[in-house]
Protein backbone atom coordinates (compact mmCIF):
# COMPACT_ATOMS: atom_id res chain seq x y z
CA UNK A 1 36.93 197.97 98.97
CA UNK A 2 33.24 196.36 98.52
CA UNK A 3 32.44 193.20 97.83
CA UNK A 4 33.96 190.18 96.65
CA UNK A 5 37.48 190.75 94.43
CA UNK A 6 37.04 190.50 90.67
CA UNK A 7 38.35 187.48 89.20
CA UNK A 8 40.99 189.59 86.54
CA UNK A 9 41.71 192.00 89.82
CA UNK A 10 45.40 192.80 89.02
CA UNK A 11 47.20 192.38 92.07
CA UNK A 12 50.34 194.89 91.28
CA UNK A 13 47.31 197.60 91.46
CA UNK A 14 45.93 196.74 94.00
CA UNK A 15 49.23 196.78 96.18
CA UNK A 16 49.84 200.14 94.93
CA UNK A 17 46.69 201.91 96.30
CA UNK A 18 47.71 200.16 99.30
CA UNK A 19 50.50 202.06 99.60
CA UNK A 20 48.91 205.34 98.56
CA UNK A 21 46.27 204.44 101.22
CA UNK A 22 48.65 203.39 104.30
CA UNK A 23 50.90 206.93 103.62
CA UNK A 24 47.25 209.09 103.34
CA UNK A 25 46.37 207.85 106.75
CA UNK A 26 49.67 208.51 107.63
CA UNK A 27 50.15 211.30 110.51
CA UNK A 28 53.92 211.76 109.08
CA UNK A 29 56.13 210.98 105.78
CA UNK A 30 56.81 207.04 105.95
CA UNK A 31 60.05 205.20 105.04
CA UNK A 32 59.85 202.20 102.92
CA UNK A 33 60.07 199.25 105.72
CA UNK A 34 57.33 200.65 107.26
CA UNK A 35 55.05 200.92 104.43
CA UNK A 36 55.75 197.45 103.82
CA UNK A 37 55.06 196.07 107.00
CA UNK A 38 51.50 198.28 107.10
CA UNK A 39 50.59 197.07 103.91
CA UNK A 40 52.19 193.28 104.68
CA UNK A 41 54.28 193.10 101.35
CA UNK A 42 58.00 192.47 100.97
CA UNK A 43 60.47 194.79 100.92
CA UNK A 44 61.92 194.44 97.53
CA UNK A 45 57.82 194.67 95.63
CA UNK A 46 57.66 197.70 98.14
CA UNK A 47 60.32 199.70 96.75
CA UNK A 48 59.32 198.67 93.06
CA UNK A 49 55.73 200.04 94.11
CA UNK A 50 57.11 203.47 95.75
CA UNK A 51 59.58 204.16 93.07
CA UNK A 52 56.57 204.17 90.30
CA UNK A 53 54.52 206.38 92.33
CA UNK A 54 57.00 208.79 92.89
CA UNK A 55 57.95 209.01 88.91
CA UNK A 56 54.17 209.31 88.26
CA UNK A 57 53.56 212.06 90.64
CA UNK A 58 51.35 209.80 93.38
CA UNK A 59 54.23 209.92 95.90
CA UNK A 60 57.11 212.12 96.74
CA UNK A 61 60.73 211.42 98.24
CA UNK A 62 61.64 213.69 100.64
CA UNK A 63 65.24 214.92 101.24
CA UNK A 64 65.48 212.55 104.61
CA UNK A 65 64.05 209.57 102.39
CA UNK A 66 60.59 209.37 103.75
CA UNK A 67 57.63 209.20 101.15
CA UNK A 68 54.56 211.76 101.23
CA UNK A 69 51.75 211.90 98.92
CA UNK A 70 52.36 213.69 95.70
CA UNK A 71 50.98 216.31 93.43
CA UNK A 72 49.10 214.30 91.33
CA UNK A 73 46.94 212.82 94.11
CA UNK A 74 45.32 216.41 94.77
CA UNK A 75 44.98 216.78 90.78
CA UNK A 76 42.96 213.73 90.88
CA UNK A 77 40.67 215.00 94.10
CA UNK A 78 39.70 218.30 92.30
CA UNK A 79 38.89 216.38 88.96
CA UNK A 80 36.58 214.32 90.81
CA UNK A 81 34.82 217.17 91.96
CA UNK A 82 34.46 218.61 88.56
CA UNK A 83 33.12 215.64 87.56
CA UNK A 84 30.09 216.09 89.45
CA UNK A 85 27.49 218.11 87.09
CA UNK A 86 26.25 220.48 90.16
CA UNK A 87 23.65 223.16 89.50
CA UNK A 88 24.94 226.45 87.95
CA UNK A 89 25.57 229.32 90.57
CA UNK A 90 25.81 226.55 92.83
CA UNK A 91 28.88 228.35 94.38
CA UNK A 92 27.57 231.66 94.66
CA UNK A 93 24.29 230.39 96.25
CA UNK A 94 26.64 228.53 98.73
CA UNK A 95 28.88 231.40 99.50
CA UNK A 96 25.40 233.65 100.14
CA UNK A 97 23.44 231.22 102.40
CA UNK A 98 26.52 230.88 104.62
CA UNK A 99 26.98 234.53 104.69
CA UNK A 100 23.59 235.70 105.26
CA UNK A 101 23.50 233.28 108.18
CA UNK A 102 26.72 233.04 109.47
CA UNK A 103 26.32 228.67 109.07
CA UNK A 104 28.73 226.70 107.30
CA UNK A 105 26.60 225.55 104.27
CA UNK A 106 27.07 222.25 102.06
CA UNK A 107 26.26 220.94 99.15
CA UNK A 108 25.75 216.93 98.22
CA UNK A 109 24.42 214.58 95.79
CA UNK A 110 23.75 210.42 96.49
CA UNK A 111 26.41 209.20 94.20
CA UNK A 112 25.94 205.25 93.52
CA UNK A 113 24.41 204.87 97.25
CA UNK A 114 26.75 206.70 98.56
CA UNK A 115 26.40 210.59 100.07
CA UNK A 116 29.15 212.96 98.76
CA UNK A 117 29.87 216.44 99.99
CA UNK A 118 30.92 218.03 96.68
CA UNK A 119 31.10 221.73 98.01
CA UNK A 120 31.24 223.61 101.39
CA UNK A 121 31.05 227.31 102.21
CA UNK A 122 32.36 227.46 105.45
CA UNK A 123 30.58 229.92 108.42
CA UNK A 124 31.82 231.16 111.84
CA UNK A 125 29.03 229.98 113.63
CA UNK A 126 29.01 226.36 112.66
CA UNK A 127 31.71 223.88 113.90
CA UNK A 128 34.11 222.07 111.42
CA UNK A 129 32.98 218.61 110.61
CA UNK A 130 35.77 216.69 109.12
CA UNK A 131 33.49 214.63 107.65
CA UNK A 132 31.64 216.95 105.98
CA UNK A 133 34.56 218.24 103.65
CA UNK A 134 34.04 218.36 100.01
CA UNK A 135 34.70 215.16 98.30
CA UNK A 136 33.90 213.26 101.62
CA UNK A 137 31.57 210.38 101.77
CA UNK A 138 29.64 210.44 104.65
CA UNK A 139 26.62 209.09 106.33
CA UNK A 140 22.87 209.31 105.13
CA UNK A 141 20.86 208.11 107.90
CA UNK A 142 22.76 210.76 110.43
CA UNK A 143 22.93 213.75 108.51
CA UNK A 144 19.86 215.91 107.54
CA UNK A 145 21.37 216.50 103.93
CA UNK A 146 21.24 212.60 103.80
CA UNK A 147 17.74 211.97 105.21
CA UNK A 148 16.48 215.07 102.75
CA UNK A 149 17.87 212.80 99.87
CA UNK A 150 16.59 209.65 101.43
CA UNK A 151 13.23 210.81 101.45
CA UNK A 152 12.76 211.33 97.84
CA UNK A 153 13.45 207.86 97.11
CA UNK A 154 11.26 205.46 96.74
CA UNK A 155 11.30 203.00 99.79
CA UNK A 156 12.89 200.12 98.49
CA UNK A 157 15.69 202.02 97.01
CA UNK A 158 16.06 204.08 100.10
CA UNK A 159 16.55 200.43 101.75
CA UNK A 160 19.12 199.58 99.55
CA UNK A 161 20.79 202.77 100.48
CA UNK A 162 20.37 202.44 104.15
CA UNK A 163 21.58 198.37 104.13
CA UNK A 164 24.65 199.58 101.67
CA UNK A 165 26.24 202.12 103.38
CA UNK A 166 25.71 200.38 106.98
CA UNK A 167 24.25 202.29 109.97
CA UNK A 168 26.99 203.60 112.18
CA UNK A 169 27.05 205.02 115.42
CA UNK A 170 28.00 208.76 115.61
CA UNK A 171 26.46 209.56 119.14
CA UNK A 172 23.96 208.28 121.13
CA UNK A 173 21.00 209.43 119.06
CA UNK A 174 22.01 208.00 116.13
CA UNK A 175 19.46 205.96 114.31
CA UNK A 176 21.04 202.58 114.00
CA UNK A 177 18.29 200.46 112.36
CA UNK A 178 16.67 201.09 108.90
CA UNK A 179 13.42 200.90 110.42
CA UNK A 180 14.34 203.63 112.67
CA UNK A 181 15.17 205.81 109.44
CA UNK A 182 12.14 204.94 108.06
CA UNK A 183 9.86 205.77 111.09
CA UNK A 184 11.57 209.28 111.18
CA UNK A 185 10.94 209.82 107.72
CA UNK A 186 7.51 208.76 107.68
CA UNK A 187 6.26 211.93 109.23
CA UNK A 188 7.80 214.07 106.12
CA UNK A 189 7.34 214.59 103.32
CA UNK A 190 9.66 214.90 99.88
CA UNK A 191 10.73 218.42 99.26
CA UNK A 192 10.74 220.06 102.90
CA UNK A 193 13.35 220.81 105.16
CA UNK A 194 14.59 217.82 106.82
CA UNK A 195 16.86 218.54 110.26
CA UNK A 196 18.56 216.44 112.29
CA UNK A 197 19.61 216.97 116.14
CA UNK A 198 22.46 215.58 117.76
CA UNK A 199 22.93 212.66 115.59
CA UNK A 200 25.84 213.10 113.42
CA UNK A 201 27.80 215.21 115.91
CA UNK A 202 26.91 215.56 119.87
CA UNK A 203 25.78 219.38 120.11
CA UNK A 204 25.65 219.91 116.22
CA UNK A 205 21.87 220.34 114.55
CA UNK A 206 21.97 220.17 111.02
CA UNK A 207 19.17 220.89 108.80
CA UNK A 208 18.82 220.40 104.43
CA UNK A 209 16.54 220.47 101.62
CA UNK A 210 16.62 218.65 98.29
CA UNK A 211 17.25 221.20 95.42
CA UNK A 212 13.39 220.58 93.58
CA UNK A 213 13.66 218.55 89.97
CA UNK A 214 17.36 217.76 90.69
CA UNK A 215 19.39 215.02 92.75
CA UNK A 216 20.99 217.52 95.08
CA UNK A 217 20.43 219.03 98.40
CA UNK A 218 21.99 221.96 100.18
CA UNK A 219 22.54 221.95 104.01
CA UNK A 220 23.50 223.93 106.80
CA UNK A 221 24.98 223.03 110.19
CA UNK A 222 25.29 224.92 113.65
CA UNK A 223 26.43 224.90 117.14
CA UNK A 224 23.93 223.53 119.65
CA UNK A 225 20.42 221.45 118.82
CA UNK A 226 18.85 223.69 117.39
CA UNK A 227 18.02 225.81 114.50
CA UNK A 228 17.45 229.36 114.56
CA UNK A 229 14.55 230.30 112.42
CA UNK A 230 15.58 232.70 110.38
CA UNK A 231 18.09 229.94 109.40
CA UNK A 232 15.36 227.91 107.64
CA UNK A 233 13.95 230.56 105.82
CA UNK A 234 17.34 231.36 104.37
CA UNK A 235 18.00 227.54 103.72
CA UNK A 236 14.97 227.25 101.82
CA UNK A 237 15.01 230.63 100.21
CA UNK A 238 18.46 228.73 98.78
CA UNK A 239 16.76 225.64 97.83
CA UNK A 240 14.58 228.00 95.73
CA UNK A 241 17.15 230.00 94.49
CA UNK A 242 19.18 227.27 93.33
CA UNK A 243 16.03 224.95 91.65
């Protein structure tokens, strides 16, 4: 939720993605009562709420009378991600970078402010980074792909960005001020590879470019704090490939 509640917010709908939320953050199937308490509503609204999700495919009964999420939640996750107008061969460029250099590689787009990972082509020499999983939000001022998008804003909007999203702690090197941010970006320029050590992940360097004349960038990540070089080259022989 952001901001303040719109004055014809319907409250039924709300309470419902309340329940999808509270059984998604779920580590198990949840029974009624304690959906209810989690999402603080009474009983009786509760099972009104869990009984339309299930016939509409958001929720599913199991046998012992616990609730899971349902089909129609993942339907809804992959039509958000073909939603997003990526580059053509964006895929195959993906699936080559990370197999020419052996480094998980991503691609993301700022979406309203916000950073989304909209595809990943996973390597074995890169950790897994649950928050870098496609159709993840996840942090610009900590993440090179970010910072490469960042940087070919203008100031002001990169700002707004910056003061939107909120500066969060990941490690001990994470830049937690927008003026920090901005004095890191002020020795680059738009267009080149933009890396990041450390700050997203302790031990994790990640570096990205911004695809040139579009609103994407492609990234990879990889154990340790640094980048190997031939890693680069590939990254931006991607970049090219892909613009």
């Amino acid at each position: 939720m952001t901001g303040e509640p719109p004055s014809d917010l319907i409250r039924s709908v709300s309470r419902a993605l309340r329940v999808l939320e509270e059984v998604s953050r779920a580590d198990r199937p949840l029974s009624v009562k304690v959906i209810a308490r989690r999402c603080g509503l009474n009983l009786s609204t509760s099972y009104h709420l869990v009984r339309t999700l299930c016939y509409e495919g958001y929720l599913h009964r199991r046998p012992d009378g616990d609730y899971m999420l349902g089909s129609q939640v993942a339907e809804r996750f992959h039509e958000m991600l073909d939603a997003f107008d990526r580059p053509p061969r964006a895929a195959a460029v993906l699936r080559h970078l990370a197999a020419v250099t052996g480094h998980t590689a991503y691609l993301a787009q700022l979406s309203e402010g916000r950073l989304v990972v909209v595809d990943v082509a996973e390597g074995p020499r890169s950790p897994y980074l649950e928050d870098l999983q496609a159709g993840l939000e996840t942090a610009p001022h900590a993440t090179a792909l970010g910072k490469a998008l960042l940087l070919s804003l203008p100031s002001r909007t990169r700002r707004g960005v910056l003061t939107g999203y909120g500066l969060r702690r990941f490690t001990s090197s994470t830049p937690v001020s927008v003026d920090d941010v901005e004095q890191e970006l002020s020795g680059l320029r738009p267009g080149q590879v933009v890396e990041e050590h450390g700050q997203f992940r302790e031990q994790v360097a990640c570096a990205g470019a911004v695809v040139p004349g579009t609103d994407w960038a492609i990234g990879i990540s990889t154990r340790g704090l640094s980048i190997p070089q031939i890693a680069r080259i590939r990254l931006a022989q991607a970049v090219r490939d892909l613009g």
